[in-house]
Protein backbone atom coordinates (compact mmCIF):
# COMPACT_ATOMS: atom_id res chain seq x y z
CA UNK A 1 174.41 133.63 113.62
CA UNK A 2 172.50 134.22 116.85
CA UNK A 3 169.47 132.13 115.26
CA UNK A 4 172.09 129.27 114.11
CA UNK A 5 173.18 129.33 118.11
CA UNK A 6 169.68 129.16 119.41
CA UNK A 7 168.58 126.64 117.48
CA UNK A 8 171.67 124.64 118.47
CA UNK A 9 171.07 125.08 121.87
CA UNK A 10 167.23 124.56 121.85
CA UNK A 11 168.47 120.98 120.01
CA UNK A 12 170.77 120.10 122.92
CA UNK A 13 167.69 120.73 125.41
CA UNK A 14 165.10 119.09 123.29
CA UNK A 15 167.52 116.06 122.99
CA UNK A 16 168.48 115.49 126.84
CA UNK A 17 164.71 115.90 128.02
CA UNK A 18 163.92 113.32 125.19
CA UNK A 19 166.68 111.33 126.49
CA UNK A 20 166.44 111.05 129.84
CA UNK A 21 169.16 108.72 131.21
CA UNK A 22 167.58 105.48 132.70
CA UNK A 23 171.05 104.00 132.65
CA UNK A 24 170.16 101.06 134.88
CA UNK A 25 167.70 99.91 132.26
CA UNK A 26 170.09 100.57 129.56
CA UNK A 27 172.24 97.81 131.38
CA UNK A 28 169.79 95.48 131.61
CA UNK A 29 169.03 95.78 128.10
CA UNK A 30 172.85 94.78 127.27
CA UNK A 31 172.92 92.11 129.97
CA UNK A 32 169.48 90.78 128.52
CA UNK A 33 168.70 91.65 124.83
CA UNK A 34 171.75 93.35 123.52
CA UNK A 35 170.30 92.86 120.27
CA UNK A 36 167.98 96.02 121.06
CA UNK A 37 170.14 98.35 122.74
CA UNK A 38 170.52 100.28 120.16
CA UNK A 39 167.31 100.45 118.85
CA UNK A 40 165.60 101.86 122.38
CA UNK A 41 165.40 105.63 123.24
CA UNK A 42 164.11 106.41 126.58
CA UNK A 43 162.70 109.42 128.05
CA UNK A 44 161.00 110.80 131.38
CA UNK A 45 157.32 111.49 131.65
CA UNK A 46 154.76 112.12 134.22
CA UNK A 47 152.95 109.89 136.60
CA UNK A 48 149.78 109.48 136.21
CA UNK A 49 147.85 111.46 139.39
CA UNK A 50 150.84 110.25 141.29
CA UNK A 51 150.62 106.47 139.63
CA UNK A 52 153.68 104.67 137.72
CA UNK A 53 153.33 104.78 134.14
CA UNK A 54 154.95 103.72 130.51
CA UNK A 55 154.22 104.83 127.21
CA UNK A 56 155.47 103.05 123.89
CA UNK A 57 155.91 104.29 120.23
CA UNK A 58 157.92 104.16 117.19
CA UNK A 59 159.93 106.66 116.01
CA UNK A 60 161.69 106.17 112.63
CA UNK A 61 163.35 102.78 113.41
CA UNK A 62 164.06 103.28 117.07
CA UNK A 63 161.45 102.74 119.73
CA UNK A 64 160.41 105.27 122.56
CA UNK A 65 159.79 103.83 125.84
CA UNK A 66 158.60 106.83 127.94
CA UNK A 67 158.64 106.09 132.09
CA UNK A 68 158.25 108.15 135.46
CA UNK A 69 160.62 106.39 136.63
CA UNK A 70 163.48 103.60 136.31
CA UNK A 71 160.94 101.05 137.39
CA UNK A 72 158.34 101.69 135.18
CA UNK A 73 160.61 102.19 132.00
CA UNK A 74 161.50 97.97 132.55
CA UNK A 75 158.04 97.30 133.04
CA UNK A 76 157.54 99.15 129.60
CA UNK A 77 160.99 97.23 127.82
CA UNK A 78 159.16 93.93 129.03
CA UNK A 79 155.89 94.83 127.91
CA UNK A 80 157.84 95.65 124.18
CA UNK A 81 159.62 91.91 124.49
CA UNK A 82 156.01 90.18 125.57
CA UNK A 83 153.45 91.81 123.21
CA UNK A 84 155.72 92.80 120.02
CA UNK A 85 158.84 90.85 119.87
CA UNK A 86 157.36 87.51 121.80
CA UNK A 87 159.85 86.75 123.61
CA UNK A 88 160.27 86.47 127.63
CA UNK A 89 162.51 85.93 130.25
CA UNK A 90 161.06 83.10 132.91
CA UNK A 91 162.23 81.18 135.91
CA UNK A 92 161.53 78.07 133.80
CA UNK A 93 163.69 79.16 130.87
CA UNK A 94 164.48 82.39 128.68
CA UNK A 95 163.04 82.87 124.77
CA UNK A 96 165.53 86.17 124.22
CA UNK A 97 166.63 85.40 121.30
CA UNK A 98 167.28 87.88 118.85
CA UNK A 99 164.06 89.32 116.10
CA UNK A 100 165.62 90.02 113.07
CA UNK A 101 163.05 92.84 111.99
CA UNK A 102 162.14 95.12 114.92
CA UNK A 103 158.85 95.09 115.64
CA UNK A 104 156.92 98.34 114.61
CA UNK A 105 154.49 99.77 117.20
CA UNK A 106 151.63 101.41 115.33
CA UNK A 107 149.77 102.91 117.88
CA UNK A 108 150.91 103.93 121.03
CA UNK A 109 150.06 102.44 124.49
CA UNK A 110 149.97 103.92 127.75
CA UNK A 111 150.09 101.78 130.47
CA UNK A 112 149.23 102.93 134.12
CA UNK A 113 149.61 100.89 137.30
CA UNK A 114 146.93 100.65 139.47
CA UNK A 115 149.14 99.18 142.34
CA UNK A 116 151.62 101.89 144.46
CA UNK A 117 153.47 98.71 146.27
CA UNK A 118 154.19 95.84 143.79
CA UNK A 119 155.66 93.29 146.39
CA UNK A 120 157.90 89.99 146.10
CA UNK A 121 159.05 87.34 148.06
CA UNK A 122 158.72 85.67 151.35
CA UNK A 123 161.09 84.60 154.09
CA UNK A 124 160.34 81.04 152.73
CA UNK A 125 161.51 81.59 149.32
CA UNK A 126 165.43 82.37 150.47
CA UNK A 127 165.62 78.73 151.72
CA UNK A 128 163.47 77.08 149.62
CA UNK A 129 165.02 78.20 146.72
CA UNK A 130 167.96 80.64 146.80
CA UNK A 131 170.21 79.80 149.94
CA UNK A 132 173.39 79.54 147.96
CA UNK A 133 172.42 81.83 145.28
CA UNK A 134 175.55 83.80 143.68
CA UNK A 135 175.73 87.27 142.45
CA UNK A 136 175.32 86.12 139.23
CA UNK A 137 172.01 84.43 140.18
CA UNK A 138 171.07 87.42 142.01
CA UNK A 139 171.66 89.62 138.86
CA UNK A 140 169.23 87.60 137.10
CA UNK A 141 166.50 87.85 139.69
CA UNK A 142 166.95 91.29 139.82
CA UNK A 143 166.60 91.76 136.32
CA UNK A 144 163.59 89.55 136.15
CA UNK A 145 162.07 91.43 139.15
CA UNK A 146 162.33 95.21 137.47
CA UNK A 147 161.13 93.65 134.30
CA UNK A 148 157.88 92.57 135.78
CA UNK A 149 157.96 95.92 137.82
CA UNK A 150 158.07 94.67 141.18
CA UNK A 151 159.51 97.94 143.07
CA UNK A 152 159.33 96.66 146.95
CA UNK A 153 161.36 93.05 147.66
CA UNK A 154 162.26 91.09 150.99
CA UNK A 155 165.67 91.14 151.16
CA UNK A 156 167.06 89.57 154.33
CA UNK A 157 170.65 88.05 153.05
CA UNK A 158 173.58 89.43 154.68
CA UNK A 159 172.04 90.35 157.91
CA UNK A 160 173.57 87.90 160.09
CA UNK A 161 176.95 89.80 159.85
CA UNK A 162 174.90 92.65 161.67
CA UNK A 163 173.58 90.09 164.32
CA UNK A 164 177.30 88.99 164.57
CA UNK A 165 178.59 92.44 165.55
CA UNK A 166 175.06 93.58 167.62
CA UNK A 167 175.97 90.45 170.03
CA UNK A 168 179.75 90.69 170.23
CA UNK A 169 179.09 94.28 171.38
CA UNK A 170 176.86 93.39 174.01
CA UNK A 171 179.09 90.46 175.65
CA UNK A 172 179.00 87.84 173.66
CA UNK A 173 181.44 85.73 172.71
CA UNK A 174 182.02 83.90 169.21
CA UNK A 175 181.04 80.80 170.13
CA UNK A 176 177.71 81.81 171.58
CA UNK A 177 176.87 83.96 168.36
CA UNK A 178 177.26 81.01 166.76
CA UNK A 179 175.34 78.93 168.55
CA UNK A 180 172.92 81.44 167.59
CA UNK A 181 172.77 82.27 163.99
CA UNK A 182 172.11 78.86 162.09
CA UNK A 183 173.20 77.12 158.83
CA UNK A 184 172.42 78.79 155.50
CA UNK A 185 169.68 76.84 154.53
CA UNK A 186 167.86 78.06 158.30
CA UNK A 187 167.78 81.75 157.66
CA UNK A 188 163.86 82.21 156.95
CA UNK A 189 163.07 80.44 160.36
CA UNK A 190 165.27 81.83 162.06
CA UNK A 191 164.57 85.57 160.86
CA UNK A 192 160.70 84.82 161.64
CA UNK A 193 161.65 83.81 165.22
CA UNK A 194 160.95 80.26 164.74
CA UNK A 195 164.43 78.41 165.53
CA UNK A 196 168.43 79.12 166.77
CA UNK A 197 171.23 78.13 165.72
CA UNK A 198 170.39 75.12 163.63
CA UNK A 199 172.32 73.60 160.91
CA UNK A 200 175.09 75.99 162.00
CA UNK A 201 177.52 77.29 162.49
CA UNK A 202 178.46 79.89 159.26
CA UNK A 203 182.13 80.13 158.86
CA UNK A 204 183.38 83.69 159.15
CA UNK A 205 184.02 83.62 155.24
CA UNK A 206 180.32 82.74 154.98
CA UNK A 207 179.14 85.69 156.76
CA UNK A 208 181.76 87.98 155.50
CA UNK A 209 180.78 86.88 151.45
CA UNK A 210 176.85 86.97 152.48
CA UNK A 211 177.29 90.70 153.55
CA UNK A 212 179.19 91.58 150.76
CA UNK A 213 176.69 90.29 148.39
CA UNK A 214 173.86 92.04 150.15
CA UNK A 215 175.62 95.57 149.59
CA UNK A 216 175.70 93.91 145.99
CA UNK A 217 172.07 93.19 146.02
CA UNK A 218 170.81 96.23 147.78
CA UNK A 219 172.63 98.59 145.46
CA UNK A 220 171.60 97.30 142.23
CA UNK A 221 167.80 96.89 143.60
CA UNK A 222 168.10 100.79 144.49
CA UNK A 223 169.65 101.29 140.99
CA UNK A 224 166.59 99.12 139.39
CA UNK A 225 164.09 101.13 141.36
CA UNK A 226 163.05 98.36 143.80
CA UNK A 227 163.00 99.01 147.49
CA UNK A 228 164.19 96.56 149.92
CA UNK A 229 162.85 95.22 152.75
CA UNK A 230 165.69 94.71 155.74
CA UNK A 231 165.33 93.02 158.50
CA UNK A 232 164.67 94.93 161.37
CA UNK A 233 164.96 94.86 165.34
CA UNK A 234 161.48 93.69 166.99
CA UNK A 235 163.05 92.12 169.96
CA UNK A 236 164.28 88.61 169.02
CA UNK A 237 167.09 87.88 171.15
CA UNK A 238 169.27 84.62 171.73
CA UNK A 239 167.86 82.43 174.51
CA UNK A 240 171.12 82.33 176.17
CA UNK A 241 170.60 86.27 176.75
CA UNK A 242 168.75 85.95 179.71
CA UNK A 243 171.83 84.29 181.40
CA UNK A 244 173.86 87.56 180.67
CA UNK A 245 171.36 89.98 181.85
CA UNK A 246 168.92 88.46 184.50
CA UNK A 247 167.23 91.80 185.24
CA UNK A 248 165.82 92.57 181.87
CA UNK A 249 162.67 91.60 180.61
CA UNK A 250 162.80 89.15 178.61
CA UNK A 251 160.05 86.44 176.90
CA UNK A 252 160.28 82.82 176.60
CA UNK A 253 159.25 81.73 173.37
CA UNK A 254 159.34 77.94 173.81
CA UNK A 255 158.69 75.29 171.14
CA UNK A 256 158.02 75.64 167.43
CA UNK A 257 157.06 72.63 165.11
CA UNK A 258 158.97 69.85 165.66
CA UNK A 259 160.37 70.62 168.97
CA UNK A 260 162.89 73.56 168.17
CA UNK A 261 163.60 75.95 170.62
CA UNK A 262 162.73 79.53 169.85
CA UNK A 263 164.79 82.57 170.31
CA UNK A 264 163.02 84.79 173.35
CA UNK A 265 161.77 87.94 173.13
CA UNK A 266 163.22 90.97 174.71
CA UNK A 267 160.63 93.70 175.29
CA UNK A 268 161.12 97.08 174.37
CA UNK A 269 159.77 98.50 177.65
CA UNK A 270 163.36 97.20 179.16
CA UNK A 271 166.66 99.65 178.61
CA UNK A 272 168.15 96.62 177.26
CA UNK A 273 166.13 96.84 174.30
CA UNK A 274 167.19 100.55 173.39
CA UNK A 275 170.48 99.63 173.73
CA UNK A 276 170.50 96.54 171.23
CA UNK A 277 168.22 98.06 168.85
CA UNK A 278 170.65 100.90 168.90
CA UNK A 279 173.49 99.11 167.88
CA UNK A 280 171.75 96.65 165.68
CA UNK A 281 170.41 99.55 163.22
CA UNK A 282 173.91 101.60 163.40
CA UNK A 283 175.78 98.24 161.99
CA UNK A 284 172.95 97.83 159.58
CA UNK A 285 173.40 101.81 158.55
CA UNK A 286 177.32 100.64 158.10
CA UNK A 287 176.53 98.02 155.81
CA UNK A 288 173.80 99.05 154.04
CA UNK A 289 173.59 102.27 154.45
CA UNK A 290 171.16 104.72 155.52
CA UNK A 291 168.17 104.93 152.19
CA UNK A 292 166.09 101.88 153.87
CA UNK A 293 162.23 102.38 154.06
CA UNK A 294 161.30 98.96 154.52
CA UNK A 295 161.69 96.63 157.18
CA UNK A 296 160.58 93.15 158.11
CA UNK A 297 160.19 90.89 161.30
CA UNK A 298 156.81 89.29 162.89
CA UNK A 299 156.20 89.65 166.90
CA UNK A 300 155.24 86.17 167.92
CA UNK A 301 154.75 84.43 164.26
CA UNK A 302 153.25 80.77 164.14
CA UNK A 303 152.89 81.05 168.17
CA UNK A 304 155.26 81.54 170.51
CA UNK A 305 153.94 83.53 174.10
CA UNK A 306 152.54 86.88 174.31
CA UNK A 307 150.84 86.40 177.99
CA UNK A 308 150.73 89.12 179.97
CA UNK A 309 152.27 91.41 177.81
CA UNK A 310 150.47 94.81 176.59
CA UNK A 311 150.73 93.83 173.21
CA UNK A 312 149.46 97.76 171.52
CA UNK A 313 152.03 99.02 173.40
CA UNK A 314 155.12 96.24 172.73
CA UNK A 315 154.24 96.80 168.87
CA UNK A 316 154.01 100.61 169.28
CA UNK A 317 157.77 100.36 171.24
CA UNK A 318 159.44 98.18 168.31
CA UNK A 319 157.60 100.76 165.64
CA UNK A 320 158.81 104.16 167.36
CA UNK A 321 162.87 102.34 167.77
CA UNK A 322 162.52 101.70 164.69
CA UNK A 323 161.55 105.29 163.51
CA UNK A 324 164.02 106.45 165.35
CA UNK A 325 167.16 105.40 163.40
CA UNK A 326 165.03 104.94 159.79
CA UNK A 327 162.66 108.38 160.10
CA UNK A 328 159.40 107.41 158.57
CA UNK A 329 159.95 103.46 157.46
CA UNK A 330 157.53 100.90 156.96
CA UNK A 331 156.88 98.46 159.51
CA UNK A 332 156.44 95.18 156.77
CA UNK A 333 153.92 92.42 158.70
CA UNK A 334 153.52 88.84 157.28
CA UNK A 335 149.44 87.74 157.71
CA UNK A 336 150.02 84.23 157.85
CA UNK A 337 147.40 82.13 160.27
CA UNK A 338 145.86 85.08 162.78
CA UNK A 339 148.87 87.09 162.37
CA UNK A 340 148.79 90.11 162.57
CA UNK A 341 146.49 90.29 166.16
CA UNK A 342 144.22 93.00 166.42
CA UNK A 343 145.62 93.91 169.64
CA UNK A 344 149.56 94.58 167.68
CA UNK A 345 147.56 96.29 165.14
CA UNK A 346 146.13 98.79 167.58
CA UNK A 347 149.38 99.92 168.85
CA UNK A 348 150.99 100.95 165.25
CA UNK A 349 150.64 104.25 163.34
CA UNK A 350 149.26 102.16 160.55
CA UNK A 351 150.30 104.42 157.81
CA UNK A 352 153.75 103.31 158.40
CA UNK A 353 152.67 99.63 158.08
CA UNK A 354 152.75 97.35 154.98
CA UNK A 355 150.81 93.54 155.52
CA UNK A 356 151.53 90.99 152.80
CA UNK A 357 148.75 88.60 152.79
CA UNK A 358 150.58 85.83 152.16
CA UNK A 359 148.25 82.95 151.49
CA UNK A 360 146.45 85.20 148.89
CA UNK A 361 144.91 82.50 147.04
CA UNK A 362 142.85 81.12 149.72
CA UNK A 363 143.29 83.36 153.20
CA UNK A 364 140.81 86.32 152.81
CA UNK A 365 141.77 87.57 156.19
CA UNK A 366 141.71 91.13 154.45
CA UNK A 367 138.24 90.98 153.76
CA UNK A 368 136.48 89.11 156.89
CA UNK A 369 139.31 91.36 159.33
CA UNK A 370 138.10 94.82 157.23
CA UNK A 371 141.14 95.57 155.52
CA UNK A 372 143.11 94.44 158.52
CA UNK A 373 141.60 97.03 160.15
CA UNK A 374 142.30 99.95 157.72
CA UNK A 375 146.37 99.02 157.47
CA UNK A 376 147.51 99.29 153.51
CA UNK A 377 148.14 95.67 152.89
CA UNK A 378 149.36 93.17 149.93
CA UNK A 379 147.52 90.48 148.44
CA UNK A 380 149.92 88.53 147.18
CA UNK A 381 149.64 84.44 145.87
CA UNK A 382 152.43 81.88 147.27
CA UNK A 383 151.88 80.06 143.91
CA UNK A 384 154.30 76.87 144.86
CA UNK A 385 155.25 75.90 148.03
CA UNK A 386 155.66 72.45 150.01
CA UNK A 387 155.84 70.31 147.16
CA UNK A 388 152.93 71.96 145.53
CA UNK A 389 154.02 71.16 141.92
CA UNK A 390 150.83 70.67 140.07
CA UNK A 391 150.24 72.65 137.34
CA UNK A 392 146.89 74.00 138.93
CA UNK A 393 145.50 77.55 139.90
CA UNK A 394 142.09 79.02 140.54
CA UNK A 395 142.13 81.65 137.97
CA UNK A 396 138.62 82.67 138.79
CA UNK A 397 139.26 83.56 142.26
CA UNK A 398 142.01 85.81 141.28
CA UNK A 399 140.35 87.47 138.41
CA UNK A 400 137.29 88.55 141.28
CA UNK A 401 139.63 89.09 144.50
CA UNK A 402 142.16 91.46 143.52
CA UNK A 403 139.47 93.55 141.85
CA UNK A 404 137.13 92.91 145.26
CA UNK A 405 140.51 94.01 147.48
């Protein structure tokens, strides 16, 4: 009898290490290839000297996709669809159908990724591409993103709900916020200090269904492994704010391409700063909540006026507000043109900095600037942009530079 009970409960043990819960992959697989989801067992393993890593086998007629973590384990369901069952889910179309005779895999693999940061997107792509995207759209990218195992992602929707309470709380009214926050196909531009206010104003239903969506988006990207990347506070402020509060030291921005106006900058040396970024990043905590380790927004990008400013210390201000209310985030820095300067780079604890070398595929800013100066940094391709349709790429140069960076 006592043998009979310890082999039943050495069973139970052995069975719920072997099958480790993964749910949010489980999901996917029934939103995706239901036609497998009962054929999958999944179960935790190691990283690899701290690395994210996927192992596949068969066992019997099921197959065993081991992970160390949720990420990995729908890098290691795509990797079964690509190589076995040869199908794929794409932006230009989906070949999920279902494979009448699962694929056997005779001998295991054991995949390792070489990359700790696997990041997507760029301020561009919301407008270019997803400025009325529904949940249901958003589902899909998700999905696609965890597949393909990207685990950090811009995510800037929703935010100008927080930018609506910050300024009402520091005496605005509604008309000025929304001469402020602009249309929904202006966010990008607008988030990267570029323009106000144009193509505006959101409706109130607008803002309220955009921040609703985010908590959508943010959860599920949490769920799927994949960290987002908020927007943060780095001193943008409405131009009309230097009418409210002469005193405080504020920046004028001027022109960007094509003759907008840009929003100023309010530097964090003035009170006035501590006080917005304070209320900013509690409304962001309300909406989002308070597991954010990323966060994006470029001092002075494509321009704008930095003279006489002690730019180390401005960028080491934004980075230690910031810390304050997210302990320990990561400052997330576009290199686009000569941005990042030297000078902002100097004034940032760099191991709490992220650069995404945007222009991968030609800028090598990386290499000539040293590693931007020892920061951890992205290479990442913008593979179509500006009516770049072509069916082109220079495979070579990828094949040597991401090995070479």
């Amino acid at each position: 009898m006592q043998k009979s009970l310890l082999f039943f409960f050495l069973l139970i043990v052995s069975s719920a290490v072997f099958s480790q819960d993964f749910f949010p992959v489980k999901q996917l697989v029934s939103r995706r290839v239901p036609w497998l989801s009962d054929k999958l067992v999944f179960k935790q393993i190691s990283t690899d000297n701290g690395k994210d890593v996927f192992e596949l086998s068969s066992l019997g007629n099921k197959i065993v996709i081991g992970a160390s973590n949720t990420n990995a384990a729908a890098m290691g369901l795509n990797w079964y669809l690509k190589y076995y069952c040869h199908r794929s889910m794409s932006h230009l179309g989906d070949n999920l159908s279902p494979v009448k005779n699962i694929p056997h895999i005779k001998d295991a693999v054991n995949i390792v990724s070489p990359y700790s940061v696997r990041y997507a997107l760029n301020y561009c792509t919301l407008n270019y591409t997803m400025s009325f995207y529904t949940w249901k759209d958003w589902e899909r990218e998700l999905d696609w993103m965890a597949l393909n195992g990207f685990n950090v992602m811009l995510m800037p929707v929703g935010i100008e709900s927080v930018w609506q309470k910050t300024l009402l709380q520091c005496g605005f009214d509604q008309n000025e916020v929304d001469a402020f926050i602009p249309g929904p196909a202006f966010q990008a531009w607008w988030l990267m200090g570029n323009l106000e206010g144009w193509g505006g104003p959101m409706s109130q239903i607008m803002i309220d269904g955009q921040a609703q969506l985010a908590k959508k988006i943010v959860r599920r990207m949490k769920a799927l492994g994949i960290e987002p990347v908020l927007q943060g506070f780095y001193g943008m402020v409405p131009t009309i704010l230097k009418k409210k509060y002469p005193s405080a030291k504020i920046m004028i921005q001027g022109k960007w391409s094509g003759g907008f106006t840009r929003p100023d900058v309010l530097l964090p040396q003035d009170s006035l700063f501590k006080k917005m970024a304070g209320i900013y990043y509690s409304e962001l905590k309300k909406l989002y909540g308070t597991d954010i380790h990323y966060f994006g927004g470029d001092l002075f990008h494509e321009g704008g006026s930095s003279q006489g400013i002690d730019i180390p210390q401005t960028a080491s201000l934004v980075q230690h507000t910031l810390d304050k209310y997210f302990p320990d985030a990561t400052w997330v820095l576009q290199a686009w043109g000569s941005n990042p300067s030297d000078e902002l780079l100097k004034g940032l604890d760099k191991q709490h900095v992220l650069i995404v070398e945007l222009l991968g595929e030609h800028a090598t800013g990386w290499d000539s600037r040293k590693g931007f100066g020892g920061t951890p940094f992205a290479l990442c391709p913008v593979g179509n942009f500006g009516e770049k349709v072509g069916i082109f790429g220079r495979l070579e140069y990828f094949a040597d530079e991401i090995n070479k960076a």
